[in-house]
Protein backbone atom coordinates (compact mmCIF):
# COMPACT_ATOMS: atom_id res chain seq x y z
CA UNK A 1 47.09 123.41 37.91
CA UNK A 2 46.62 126.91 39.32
CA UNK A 3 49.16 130.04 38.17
CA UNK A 4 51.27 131.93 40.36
CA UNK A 5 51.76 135.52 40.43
CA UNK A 6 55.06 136.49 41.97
CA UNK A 7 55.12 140.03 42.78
CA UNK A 8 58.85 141.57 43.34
CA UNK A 9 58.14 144.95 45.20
CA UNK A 10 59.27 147.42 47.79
CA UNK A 11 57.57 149.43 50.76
CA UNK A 12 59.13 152.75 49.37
CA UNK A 13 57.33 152.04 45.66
CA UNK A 14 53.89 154.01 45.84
CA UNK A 15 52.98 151.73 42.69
CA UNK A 16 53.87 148.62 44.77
CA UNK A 17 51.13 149.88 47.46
CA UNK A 18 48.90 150.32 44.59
CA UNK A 19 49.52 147.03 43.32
CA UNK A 20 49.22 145.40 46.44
CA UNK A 21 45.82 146.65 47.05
CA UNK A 22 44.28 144.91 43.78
CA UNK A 23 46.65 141.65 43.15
CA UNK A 24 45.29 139.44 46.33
CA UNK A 25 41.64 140.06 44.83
CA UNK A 26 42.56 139.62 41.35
CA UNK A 27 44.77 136.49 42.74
CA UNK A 28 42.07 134.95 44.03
CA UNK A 29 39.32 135.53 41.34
CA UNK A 30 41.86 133.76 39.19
CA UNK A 31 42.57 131.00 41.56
CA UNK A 32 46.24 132.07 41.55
CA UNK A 33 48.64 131.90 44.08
CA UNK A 34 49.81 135.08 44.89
CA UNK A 35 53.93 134.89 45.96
CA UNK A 36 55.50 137.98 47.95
CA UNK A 37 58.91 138.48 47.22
CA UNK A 38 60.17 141.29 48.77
CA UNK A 39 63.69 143.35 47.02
CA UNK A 40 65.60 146.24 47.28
CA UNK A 41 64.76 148.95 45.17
CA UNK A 42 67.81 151.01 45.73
CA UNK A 43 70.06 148.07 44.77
CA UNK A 44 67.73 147.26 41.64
CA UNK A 45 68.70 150.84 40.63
CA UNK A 46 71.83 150.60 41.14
CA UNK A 47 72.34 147.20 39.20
CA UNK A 48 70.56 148.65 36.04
CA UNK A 49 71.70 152.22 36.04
CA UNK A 50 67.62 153.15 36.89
CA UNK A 51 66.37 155.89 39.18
CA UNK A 52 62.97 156.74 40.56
CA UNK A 53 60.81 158.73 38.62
CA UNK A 54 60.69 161.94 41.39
CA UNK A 55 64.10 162.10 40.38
CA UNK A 56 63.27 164.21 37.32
CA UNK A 57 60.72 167.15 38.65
CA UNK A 58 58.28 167.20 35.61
CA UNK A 59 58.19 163.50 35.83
CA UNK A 60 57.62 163.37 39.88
CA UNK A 61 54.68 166.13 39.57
CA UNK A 62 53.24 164.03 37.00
CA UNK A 63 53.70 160.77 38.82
CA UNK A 64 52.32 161.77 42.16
CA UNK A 65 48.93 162.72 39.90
CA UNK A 66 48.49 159.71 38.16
CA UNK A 67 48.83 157.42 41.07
CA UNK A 68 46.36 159.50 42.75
CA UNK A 69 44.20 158.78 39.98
CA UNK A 70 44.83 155.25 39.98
CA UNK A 71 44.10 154.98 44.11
CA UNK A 72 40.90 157.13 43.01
CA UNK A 73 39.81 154.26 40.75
CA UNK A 74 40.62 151.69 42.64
CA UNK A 75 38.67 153.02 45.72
CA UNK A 76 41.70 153.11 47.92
CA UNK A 77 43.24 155.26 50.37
CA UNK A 78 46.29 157.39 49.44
CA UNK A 79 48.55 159.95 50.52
CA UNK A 80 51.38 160.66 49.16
CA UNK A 81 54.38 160.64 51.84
CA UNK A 82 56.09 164.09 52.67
CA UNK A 83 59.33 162.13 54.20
CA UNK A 84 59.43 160.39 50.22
CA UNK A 85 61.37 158.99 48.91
CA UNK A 86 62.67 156.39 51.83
CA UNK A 87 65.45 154.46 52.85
CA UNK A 88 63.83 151.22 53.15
CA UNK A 89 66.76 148.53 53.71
CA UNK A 90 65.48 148.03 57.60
CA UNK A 91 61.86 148.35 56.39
CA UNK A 92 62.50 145.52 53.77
CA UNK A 93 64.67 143.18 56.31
CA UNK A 94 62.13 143.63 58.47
CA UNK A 95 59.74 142.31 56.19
CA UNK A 96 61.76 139.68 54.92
CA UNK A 97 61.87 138.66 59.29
CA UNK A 98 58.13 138.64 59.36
CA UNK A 99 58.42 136.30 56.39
CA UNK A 100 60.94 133.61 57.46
CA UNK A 101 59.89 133.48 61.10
CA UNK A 102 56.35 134.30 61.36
CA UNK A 103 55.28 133.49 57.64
CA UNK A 104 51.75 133.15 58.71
CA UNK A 105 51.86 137.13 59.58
CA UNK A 106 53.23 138.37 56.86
CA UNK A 107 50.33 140.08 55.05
CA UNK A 108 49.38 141.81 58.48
CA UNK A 109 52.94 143.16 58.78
CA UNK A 110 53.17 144.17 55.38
CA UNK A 111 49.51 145.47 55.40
CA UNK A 112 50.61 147.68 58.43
CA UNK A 113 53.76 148.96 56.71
CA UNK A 114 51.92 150.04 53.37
CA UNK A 115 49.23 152.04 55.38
CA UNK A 116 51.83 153.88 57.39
CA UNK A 117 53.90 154.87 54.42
CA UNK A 118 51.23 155.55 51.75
CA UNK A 119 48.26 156.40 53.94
CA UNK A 120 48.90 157.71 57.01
CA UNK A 121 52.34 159.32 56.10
CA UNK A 122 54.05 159.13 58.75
CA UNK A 123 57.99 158.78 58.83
CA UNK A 124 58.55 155.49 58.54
CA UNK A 125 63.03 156.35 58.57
CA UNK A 126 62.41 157.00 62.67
CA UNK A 127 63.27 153.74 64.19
CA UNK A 128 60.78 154.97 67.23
CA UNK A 129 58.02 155.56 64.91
CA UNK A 130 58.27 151.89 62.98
CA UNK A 131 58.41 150.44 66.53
CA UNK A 132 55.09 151.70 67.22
CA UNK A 133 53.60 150.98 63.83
CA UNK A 134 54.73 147.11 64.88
CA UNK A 135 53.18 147.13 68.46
CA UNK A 136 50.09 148.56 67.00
CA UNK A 137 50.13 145.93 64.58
CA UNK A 138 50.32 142.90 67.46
CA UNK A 139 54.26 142.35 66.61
CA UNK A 140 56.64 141.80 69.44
CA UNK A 141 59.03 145.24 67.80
CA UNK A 142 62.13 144.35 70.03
CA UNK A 143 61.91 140.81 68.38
CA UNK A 144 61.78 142.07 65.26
CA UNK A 145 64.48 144.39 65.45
CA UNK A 146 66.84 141.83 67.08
CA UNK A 147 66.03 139.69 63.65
CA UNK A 148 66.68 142.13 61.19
CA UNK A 149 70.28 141.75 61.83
CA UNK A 150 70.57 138.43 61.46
CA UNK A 151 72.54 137.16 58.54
CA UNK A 152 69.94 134.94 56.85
CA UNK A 153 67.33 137.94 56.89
CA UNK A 154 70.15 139.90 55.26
CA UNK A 155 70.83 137.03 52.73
CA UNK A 156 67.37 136.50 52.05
CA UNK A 157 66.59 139.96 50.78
CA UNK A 158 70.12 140.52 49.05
CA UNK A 159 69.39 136.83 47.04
CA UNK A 160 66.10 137.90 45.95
CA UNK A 161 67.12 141.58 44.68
CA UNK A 162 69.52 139.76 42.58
CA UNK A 163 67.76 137.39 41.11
CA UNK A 164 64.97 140.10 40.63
CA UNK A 165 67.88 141.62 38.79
CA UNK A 166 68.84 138.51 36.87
CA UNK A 167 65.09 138.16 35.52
CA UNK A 168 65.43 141.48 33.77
CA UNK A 169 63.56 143.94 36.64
CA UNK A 170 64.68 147.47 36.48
CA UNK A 171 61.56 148.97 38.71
CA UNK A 172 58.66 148.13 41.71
CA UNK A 173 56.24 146.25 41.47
CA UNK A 174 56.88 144.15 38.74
CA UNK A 175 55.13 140.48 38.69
CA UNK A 176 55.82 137.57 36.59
CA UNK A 177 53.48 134.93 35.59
CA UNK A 178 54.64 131.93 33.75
CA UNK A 179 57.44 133.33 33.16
CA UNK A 180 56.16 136.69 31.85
CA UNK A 181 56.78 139.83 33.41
CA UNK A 182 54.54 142.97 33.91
CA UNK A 183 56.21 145.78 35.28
CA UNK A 184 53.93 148.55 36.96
CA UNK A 185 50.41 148.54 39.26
CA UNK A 186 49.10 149.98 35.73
CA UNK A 187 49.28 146.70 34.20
CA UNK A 188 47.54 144.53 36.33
CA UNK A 189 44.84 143.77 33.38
CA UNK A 190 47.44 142.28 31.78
CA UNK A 191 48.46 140.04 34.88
CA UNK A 192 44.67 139.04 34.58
CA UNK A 193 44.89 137.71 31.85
CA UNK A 194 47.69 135.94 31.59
CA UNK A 195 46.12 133.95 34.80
CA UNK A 196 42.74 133.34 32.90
CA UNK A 197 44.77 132.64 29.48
């Protein structure tokens, strides 16, 4: 029987971008399924008293290097946003939309939404701006926005950033195989393993 790697992150999280540019290769080297389960990262801090790491100036200079060393070795794109950090509770919903009503299109959404935040830069707060990242993308954006709203997109996201919560995660990304988690895109050898193991 095949692992699964479920992989609790949010758009705002430059480590979940990271992250989400190695895990669907590494996924399906290891014949794993790879589960998106999009959370709140604001409400994840506020449950466990956390806070993000640009919250404490020596630590956000230092930060904003190392991930640019990481998206160096990895061979990825990066730039780090000026309009950080970001509100992302539409973002997320929005997500969470694409997932429950066009399931099959949720990597392309969430593809598009990674490379406007943590490549292209752009301000991803300005409803106008996410619109066009959408219609760009092939997504019907008045659709989208109208679903947002809707109470089972709200309960979908809320339900997952507590039980995100619940499983002991105080940051994004953070996976979990078999039960095990692995917080950070800097320990995805140690995802790897636990699917070849």
């Amino acid at each position: 029987m095949s692992k699964t790697v479920e992989f609790f992150f949010d758009l705002g999280s430059p480590a979940s971008y990271l992250a989400h540019t190695q895990l669907p290769d590494l996924c399906r080297g290891a014949g794993a399924a790879l589960v998106y389960r999009p959370m709140l990262l604001g409400g994840v801090f506020q449950a466990t008293g956390n806070a993000s790491p640009a919250m404490i100036p020596a630590k956000g200079r230092y930060m904003i290097r190392d991930l640019a060393r990481f998206a160096e070795r990895y061979g990825v794109p990066m730039r780090f946003n000026p309009h950080f950090p970001i509100n992302t509770l539409t973002l997320m919903r929005l997500l969470v939309a694409v997932q429950l009503h066009q399931p099959e299109r949720f990597e392309d959404a969430l593809q598009a939404l990674f490379r406007a935040i943590w490549v292209d830069g752009v301000n991803m707060g300005d409803p106008a701006t996410v619109a066009g990242v959408l219609v760009v993308a092939g997504f019907d954006a008045t659709a989208l926005q109208a679903q947002i709203a809707e109470p089972a997109v709200k309960d979908a996201l809320k339900a997952t950033t507590e039980e995100a919560v619940k499983r002991g995660v105080f940051g994004a990304p953070t996976c979990f195989v078999d039960g095990e988690m692995f917080f950070g895109q800097d320990r995805l050898d140690f995802v790897r393993e636990a699917l070849i193991n």
